[in-house]
N, C-alpha and C. Protein backbone atom coordinates (compact mmCIF):
# COMPACT_ATOMS: atom_id res chain seq x y z
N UNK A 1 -22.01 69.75 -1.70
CA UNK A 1 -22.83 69.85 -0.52
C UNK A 1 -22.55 71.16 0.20
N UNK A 2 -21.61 71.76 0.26
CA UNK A 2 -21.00 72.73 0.75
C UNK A 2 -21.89 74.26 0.12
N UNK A 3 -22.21 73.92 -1.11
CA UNK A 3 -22.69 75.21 -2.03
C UNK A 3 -24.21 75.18 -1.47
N UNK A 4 -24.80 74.31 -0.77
CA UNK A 4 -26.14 74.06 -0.64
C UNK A 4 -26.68 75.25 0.86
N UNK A 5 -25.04 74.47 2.13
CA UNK A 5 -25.21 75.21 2.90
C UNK A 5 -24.72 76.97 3.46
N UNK A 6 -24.09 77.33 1.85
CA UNK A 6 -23.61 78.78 1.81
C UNK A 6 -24.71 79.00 1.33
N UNK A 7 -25.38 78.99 0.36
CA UNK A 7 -26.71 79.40 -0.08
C UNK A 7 -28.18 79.37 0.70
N UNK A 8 -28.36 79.26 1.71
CA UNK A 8 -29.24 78.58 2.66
C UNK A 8 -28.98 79.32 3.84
N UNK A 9 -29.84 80.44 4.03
CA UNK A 9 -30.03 81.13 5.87
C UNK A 9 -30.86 79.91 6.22
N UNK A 10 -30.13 80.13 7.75
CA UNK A 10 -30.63 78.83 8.44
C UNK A 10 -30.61 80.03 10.14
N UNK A 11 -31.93 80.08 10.70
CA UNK A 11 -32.20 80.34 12.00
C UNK A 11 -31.72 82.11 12.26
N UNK A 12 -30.61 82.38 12.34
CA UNK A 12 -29.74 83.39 13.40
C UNK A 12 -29.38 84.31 11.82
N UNK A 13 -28.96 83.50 10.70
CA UNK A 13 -28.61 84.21 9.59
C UNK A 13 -29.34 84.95 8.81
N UNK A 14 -30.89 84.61 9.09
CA UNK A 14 -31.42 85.22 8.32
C UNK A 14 -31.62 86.54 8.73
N UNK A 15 -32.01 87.36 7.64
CA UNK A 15 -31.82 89.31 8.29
C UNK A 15 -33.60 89.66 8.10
N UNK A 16 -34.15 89.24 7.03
CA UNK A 16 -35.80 89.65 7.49
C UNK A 16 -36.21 89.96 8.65
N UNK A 17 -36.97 91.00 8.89
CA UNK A 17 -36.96 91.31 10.05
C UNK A 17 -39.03 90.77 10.25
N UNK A 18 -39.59 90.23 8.76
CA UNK A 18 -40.82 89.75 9.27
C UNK A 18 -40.47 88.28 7.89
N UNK A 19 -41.01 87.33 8.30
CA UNK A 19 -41.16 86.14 7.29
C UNK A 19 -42.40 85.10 6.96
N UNK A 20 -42.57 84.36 5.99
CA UNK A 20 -43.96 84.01 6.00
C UNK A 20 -43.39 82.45 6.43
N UNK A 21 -44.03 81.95 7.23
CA UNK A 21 -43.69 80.97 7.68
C UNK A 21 -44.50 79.38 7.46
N UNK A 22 -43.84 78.38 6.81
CA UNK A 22 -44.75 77.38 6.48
C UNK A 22 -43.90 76.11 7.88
N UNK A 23 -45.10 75.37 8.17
CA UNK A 23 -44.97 74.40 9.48
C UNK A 23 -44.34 73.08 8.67
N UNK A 24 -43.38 72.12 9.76
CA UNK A 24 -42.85 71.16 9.21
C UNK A 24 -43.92 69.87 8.24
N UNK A 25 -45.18 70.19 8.24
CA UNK A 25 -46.01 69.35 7.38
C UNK A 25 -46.51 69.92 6.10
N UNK A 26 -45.87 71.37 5.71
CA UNK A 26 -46.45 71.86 4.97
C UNK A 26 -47.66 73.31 4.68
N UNK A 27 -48.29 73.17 5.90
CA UNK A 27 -49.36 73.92 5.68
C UNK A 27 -48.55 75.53 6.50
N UNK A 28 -49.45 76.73 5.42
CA UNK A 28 -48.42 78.01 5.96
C UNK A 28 -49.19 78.31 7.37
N UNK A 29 -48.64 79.01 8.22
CA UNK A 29 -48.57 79.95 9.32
C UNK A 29 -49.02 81.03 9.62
N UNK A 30 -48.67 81.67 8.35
CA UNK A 30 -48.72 82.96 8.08
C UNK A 30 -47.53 83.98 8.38
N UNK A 31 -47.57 85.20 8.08
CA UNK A 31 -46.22 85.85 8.23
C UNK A 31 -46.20 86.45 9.52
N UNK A 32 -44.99 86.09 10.34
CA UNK A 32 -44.91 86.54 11.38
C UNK A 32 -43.60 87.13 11.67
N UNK A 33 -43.27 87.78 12.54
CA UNK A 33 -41.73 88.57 12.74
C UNK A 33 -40.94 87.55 13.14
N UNK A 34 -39.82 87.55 12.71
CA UNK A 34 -38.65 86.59 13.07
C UNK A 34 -38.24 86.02 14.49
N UNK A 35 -38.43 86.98 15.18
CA UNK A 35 -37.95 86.29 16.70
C UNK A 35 -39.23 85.46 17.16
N UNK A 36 -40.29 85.54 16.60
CA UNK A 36 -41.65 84.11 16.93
C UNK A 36 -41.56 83.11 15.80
N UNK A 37 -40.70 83.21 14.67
CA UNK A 37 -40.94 82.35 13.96
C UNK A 37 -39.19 81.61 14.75
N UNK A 38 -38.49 82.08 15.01
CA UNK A 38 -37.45 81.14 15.77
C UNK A 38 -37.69 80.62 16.64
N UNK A 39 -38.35 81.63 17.74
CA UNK A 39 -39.11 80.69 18.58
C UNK A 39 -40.29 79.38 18.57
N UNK A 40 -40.77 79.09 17.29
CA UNK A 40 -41.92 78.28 17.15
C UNK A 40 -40.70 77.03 16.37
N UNK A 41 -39.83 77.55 15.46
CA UNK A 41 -38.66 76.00 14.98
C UNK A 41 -38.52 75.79 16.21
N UNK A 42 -37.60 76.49 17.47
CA UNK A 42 -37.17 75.97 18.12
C UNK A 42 -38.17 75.24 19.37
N UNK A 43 -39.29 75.80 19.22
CA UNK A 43 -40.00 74.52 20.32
C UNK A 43 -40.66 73.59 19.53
N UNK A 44 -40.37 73.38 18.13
CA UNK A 44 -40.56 71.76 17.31
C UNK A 44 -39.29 71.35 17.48
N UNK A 45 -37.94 72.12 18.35
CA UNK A 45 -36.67 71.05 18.04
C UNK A 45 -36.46 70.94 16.71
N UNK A 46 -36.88 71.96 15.94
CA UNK A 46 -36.00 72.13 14.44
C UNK A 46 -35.76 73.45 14.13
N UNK A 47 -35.54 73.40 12.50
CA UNK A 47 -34.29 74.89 12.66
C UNK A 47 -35.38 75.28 11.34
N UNK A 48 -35.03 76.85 11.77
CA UNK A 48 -36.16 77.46 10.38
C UNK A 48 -34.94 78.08 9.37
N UNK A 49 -35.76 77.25 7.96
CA UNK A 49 -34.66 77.57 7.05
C UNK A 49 -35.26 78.89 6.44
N UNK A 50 -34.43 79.67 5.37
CA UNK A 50 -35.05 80.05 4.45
C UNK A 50 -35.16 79.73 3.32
N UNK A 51 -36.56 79.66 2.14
CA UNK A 51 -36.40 78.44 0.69
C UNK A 51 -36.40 79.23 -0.32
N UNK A 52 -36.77 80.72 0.24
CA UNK A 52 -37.11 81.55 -0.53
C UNK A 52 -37.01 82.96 -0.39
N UNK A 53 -35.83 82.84 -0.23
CA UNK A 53 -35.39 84.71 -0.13
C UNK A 53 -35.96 85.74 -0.68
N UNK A 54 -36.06 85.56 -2.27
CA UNK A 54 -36.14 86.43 -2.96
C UNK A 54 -37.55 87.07 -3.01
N UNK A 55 -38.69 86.23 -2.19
CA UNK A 55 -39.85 86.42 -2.30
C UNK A 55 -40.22 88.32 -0.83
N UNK A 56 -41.40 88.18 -1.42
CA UNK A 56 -41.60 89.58 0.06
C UNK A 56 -43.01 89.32 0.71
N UNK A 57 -42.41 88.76 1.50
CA UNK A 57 -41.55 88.48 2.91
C UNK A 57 -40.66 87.33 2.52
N UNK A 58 -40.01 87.17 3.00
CA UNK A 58 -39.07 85.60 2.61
C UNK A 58 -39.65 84.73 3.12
N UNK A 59 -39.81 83.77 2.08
CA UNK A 59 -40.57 82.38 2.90
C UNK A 59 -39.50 81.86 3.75
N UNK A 60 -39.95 81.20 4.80
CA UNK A 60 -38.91 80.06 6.02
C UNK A 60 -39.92 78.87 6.30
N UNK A 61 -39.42 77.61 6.69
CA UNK A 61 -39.98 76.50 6.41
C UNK A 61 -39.26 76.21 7.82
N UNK A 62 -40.03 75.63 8.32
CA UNK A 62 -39.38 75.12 9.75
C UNK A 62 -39.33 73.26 9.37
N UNK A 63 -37.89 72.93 9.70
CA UNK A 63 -38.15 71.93 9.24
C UNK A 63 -35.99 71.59 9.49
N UNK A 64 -35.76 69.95 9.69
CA UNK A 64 -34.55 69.49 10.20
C UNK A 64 -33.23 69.98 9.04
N UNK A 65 -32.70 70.90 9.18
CA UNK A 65 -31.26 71.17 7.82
C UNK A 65 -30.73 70.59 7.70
N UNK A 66 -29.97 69.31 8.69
CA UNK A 66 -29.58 68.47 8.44
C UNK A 66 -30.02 67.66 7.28
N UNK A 67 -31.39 67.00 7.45
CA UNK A 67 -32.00 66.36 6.55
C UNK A 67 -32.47 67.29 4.87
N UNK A 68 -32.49 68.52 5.25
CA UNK A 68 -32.17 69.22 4.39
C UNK A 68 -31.35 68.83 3.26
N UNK A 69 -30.42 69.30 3.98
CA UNK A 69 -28.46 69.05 3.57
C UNK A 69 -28.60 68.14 2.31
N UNK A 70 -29.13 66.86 3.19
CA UNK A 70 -28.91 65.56 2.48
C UNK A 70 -29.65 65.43 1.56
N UNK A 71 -30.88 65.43 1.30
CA UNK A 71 -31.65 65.56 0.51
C UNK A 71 -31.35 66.43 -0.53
N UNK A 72 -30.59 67.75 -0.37
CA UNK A 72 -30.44 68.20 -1.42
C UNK A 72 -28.81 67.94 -2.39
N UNK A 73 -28.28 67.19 -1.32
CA UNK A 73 -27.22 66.59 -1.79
C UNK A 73 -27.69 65.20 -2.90
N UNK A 74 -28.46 64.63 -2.43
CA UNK A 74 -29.08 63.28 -3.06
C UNK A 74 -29.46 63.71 -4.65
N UNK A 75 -30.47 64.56 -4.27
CA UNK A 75 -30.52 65.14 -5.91
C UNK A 75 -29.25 65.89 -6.21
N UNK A 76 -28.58 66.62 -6.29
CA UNK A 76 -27.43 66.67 -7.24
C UNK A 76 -26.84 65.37 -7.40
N UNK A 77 -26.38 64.77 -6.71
CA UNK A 77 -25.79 63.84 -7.24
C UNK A 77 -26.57 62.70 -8.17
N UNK A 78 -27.85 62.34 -8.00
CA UNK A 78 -28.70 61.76 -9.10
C UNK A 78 -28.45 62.53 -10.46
N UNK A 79 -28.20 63.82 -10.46
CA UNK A 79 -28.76 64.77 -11.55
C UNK A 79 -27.35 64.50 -11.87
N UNK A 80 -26.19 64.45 -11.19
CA UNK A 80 -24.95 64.17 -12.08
C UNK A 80 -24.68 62.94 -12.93
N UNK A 81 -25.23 61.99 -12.13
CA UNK A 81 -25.48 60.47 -12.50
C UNK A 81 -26.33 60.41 -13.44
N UNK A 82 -27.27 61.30 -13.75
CA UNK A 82 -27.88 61.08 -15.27
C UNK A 82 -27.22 61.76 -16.61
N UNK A 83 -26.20 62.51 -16.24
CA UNK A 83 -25.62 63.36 -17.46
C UNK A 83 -24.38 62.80 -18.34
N UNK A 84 -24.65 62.48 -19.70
CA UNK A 84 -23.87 61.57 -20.42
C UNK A 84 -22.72 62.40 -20.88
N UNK A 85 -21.72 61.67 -20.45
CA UNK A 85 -20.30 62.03 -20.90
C UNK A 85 -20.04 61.37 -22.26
N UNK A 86 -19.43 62.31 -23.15
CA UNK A 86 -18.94 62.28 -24.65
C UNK A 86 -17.73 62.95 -24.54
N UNK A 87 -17.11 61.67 -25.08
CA UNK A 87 -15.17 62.29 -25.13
C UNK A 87 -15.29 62.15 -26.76
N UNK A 88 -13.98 63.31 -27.02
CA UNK A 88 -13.90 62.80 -28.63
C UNK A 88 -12.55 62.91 -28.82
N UNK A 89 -12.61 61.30 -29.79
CA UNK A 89 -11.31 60.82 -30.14
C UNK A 89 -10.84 61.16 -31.39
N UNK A 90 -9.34 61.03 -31.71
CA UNK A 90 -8.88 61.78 -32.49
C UNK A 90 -7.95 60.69 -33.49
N UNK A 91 -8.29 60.25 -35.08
CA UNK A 91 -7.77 59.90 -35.65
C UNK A 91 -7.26 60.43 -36.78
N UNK A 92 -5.57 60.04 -36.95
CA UNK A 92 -4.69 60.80 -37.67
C UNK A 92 -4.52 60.08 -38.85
N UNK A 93 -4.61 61.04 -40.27
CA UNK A 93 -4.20 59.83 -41.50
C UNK A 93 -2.99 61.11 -42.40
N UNK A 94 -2.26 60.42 -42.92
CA UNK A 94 -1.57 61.09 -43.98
C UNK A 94 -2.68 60.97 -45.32
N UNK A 95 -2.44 62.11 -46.57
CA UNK A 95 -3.28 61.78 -47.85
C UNK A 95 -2.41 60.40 -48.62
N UNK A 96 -1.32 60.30 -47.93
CA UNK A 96 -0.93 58.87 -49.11
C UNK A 96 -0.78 57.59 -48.14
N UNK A 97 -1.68 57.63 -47.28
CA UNK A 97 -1.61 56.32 -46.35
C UNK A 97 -2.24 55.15 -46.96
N UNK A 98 -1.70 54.66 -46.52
CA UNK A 98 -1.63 52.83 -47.71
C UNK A 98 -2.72 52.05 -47.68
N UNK A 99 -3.88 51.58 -47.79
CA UNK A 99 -4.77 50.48 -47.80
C UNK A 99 -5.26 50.02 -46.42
N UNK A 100 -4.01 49.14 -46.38
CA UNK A 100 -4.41 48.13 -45.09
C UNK A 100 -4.08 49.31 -44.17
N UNK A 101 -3.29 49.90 -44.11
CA UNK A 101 -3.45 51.26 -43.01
C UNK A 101 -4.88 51.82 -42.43
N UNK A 102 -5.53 52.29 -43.88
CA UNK A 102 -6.70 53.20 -43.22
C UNK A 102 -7.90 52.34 -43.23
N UNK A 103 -7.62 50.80 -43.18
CA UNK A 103 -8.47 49.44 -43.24
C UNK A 103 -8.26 49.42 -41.68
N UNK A 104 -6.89 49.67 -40.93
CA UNK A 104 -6.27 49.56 -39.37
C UNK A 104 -6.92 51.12 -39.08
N UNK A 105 -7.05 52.12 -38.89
CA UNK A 105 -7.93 53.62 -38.86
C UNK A 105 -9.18 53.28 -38.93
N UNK A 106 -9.54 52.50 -40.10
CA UNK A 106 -11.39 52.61 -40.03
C UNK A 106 -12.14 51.66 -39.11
N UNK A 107 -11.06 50.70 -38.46
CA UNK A 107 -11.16 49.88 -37.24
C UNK A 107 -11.48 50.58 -36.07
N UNK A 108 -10.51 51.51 -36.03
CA UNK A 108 -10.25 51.78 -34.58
C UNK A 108 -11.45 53.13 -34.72
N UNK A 109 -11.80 54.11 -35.73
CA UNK A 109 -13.23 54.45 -36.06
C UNK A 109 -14.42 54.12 -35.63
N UNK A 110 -14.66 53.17 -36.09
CA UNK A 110 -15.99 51.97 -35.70
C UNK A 110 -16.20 52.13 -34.65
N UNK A 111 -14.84 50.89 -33.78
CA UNK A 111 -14.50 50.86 -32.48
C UNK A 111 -14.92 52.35 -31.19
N UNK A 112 -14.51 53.69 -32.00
CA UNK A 112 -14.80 54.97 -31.03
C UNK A 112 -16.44 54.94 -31.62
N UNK A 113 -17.17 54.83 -32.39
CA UNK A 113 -17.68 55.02 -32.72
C UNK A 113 -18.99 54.06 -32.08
N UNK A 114 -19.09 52.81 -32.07
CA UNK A 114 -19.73 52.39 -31.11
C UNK A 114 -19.42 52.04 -29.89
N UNK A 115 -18.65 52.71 -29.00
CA UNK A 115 -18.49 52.81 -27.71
C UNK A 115 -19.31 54.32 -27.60
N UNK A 116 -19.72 55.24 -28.71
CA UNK A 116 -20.38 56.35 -28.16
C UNK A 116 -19.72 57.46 -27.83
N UNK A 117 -18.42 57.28 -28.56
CA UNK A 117 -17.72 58.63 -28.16
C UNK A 117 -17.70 59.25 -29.89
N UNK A 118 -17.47 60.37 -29.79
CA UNK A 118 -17.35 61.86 -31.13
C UNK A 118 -16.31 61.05 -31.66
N UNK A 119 -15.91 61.04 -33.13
CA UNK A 119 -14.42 60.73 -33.42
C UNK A 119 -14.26 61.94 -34.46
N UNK A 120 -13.25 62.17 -34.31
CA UNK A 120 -12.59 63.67 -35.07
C UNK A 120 -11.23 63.07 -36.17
N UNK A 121 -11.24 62.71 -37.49
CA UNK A 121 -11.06 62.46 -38.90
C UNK A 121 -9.60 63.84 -39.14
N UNK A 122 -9.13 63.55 -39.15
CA UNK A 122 -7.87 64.91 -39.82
C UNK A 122 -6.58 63.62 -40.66
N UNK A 123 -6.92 64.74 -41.78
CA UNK A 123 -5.62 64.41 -42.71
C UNK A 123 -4.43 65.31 -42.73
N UNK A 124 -3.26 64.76 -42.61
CA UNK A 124 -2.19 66.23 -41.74
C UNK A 124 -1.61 66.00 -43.44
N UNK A 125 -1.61 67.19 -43.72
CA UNK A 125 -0.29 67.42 -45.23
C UNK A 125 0.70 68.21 -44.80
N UNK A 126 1.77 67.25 -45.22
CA UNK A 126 3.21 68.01 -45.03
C UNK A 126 3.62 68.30 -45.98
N UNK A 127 4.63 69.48 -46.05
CA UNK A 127 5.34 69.89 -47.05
C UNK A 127 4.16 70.05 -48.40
N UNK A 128 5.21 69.45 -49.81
CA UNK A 128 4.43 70.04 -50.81
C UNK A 128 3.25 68.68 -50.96
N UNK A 129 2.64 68.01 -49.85
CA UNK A 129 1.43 67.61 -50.22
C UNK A 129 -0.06 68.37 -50.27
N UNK A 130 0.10 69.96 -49.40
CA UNK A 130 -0.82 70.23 -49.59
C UNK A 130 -1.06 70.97 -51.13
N UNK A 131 -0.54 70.32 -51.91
CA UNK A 131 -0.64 71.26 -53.58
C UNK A 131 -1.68 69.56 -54.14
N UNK A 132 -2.34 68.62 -53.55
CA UNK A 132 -3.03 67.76 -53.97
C UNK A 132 -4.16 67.99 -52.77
N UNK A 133 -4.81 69.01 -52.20
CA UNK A 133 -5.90 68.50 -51.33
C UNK A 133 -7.04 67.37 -51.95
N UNK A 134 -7.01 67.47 -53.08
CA UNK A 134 -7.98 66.42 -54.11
C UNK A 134 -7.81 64.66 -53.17
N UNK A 135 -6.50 64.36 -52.98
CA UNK A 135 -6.64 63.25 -52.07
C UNK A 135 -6.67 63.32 -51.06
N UNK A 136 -6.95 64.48 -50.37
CA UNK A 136 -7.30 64.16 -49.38
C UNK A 136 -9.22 64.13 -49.07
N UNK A 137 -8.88 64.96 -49.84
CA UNK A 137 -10.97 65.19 -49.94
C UNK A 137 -11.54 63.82 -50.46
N UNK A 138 -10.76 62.86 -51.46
CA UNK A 138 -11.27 61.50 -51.40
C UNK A 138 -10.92 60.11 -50.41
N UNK A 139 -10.20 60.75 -49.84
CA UNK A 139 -9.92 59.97 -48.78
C UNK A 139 -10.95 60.15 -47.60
N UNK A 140 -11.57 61.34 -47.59
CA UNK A 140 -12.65 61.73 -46.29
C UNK A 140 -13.40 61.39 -46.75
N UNK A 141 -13.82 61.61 -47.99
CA UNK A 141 -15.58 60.56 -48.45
C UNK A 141 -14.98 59.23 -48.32
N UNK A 142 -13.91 58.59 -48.81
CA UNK A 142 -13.95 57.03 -48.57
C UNK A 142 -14.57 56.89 -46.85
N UNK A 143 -13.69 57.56 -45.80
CA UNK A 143 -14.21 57.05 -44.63
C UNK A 143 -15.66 57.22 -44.29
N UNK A 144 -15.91 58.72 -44.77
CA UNK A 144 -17.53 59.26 -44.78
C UNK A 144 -18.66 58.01 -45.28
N UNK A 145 -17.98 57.63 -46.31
CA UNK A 145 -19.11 56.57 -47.25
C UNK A 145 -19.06 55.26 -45.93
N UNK A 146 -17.85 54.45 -45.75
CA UNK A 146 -17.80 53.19 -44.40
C UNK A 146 -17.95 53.58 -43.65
N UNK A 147 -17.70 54.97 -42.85
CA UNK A 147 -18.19 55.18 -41.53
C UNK A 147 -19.73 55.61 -41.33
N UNK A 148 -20.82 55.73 -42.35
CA UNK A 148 -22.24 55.98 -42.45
C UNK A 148 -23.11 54.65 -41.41
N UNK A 149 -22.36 53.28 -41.17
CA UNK A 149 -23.19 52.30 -40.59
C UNK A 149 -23.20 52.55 -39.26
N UNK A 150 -21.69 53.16 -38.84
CA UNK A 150 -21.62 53.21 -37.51
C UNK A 150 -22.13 54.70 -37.07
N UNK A 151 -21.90 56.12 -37.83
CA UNK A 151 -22.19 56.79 -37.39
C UNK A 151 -22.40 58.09 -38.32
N UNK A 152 -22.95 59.08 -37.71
CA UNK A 152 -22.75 60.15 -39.34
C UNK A 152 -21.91 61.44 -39.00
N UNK A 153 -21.82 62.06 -40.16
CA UNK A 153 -21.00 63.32 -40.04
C UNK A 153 -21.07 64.60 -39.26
N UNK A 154 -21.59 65.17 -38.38
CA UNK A 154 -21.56 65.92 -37.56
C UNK A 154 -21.06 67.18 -38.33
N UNK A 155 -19.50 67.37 -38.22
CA UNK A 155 -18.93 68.68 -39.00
C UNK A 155 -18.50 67.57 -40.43
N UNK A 156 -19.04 68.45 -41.39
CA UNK A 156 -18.38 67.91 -42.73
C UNK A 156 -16.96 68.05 -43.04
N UNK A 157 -16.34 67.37 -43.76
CA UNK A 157 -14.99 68.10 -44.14
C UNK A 157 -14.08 69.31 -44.36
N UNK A 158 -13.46 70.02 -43.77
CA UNK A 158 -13.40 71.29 -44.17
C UNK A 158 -11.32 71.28 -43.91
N UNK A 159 -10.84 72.51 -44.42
CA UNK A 159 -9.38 72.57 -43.84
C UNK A 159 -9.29 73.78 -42.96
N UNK A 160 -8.67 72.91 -42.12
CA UNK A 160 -8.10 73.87 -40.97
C UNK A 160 -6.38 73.96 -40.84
N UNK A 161 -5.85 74.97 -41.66
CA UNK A 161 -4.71 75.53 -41.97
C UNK A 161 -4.13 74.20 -42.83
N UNK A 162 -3.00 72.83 -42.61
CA UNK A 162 -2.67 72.54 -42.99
C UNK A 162 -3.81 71.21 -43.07
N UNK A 163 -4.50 70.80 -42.36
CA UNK A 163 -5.38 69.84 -42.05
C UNK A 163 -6.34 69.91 -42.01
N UNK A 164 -7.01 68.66 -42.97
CA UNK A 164 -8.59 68.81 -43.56
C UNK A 164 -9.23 67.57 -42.48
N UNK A 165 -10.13 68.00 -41.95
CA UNK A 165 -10.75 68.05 -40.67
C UNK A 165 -12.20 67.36 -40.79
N UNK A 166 -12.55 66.62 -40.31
CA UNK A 166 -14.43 65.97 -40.12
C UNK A 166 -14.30 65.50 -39.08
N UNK A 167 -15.95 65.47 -38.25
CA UNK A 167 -16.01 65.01 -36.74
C UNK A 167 -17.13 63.84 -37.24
N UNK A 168 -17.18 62.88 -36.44
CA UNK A 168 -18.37 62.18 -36.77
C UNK A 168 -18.87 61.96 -35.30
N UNK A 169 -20.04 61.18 -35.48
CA UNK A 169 -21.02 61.58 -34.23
C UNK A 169 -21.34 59.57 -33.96
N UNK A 170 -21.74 59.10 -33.04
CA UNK A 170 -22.04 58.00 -33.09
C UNK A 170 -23.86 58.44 -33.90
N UNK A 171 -24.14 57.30 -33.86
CA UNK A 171 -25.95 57.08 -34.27
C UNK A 171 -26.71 57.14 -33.29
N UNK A 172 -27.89 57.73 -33.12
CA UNK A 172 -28.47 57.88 -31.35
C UNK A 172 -28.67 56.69 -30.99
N UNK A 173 -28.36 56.49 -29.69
CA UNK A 173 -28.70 55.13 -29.02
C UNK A 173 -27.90 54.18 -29.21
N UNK A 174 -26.69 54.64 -30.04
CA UNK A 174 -25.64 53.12 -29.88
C UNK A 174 -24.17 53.22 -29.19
N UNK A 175 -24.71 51.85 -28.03
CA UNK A 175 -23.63 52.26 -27.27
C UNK A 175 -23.38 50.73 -26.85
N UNK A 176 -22.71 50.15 -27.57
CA UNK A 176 -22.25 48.77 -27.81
C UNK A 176 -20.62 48.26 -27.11
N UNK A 177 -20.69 47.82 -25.64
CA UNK A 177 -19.49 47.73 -25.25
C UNK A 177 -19.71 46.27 -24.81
């Protein structure tokens, strides 16, 4: 709300020395010099903003800043309230992780996966496992192939230094909590 009223000459601030002036219902005025267009807000008992600086003459709108304020506070905050947040979660497998292990991983997969968040797939090789990337590259299609119901691949498999890496994406529109 604060950014609304630094951005916004209001009455005394503005420096135009002529402005085009529209009345609190809308209809314009016409352009008149600043000290009659302050004088005409101030005998409606409201404050002349400016909406439109950049224009020549600057438009000013006579009309309450207060109610201003708020109103333009109302929409940002609607406009924040419509913007979907996506976190992305991060699951860790070794290439020789055991069965019921990545059966407990492709759970908790799903799980990020229809709640609607990114899930990010990395196989960490230590030591001399990275001389087999072969299991690990079948270990990312195993999840790739079960994780296709809940969601699809986004970044494909790739290695990033020691760790071979996939993001998956939920499916549009599923958001199952």
């Amino acid at each position: 709300m604060e950014s609304i009223s630094k951005d916004v000459r209001v009455n005394r601030e503005i420096r135009a020395k002529e402005v085009r002036v529209i009345d609190p219902e809308g209809k314009q005025i016409g352009i008149l010099p600043l000290v009659e267009a302050l004088r005409a807000a101030a005998n409606a008992d409201l404050d002349l903003v400016e909406v439109s600086p950049k224009s020549e003459p600057p438009v000013c709108r006579i009309m309450d800043f207060g109610k201003f304020k708020y109103q333009q506070s109302k929409k940002a905050h609607d406009a924040k309230k419509k913007q979907a947040v996506i976190h992305l979660k991060e699951v860790k497998l070794r290439p020789k992780t055991e069965e019921h292990d990545l059966g407990f991983k492709l759970r908790h997969i799903e799980r990020f996966l229809k709640e609607g968040d990114k899930t990010k797939v990395t196989i960490v090789f230590r030591g001399r496992e990275i001389a087999h990337p072969d299991l690990g590259r079948q270990m990312m299609e195993r999840i790739a192939e079960q994780a296709k119901e809940w969601g699809r691949i986004e970044q494909p498999p790739k290695f990033e230094g020691r760790n071979y890496v996939m993001i998956l994406a939920p499916l549009t529109g599923q958001k199952t909590t």
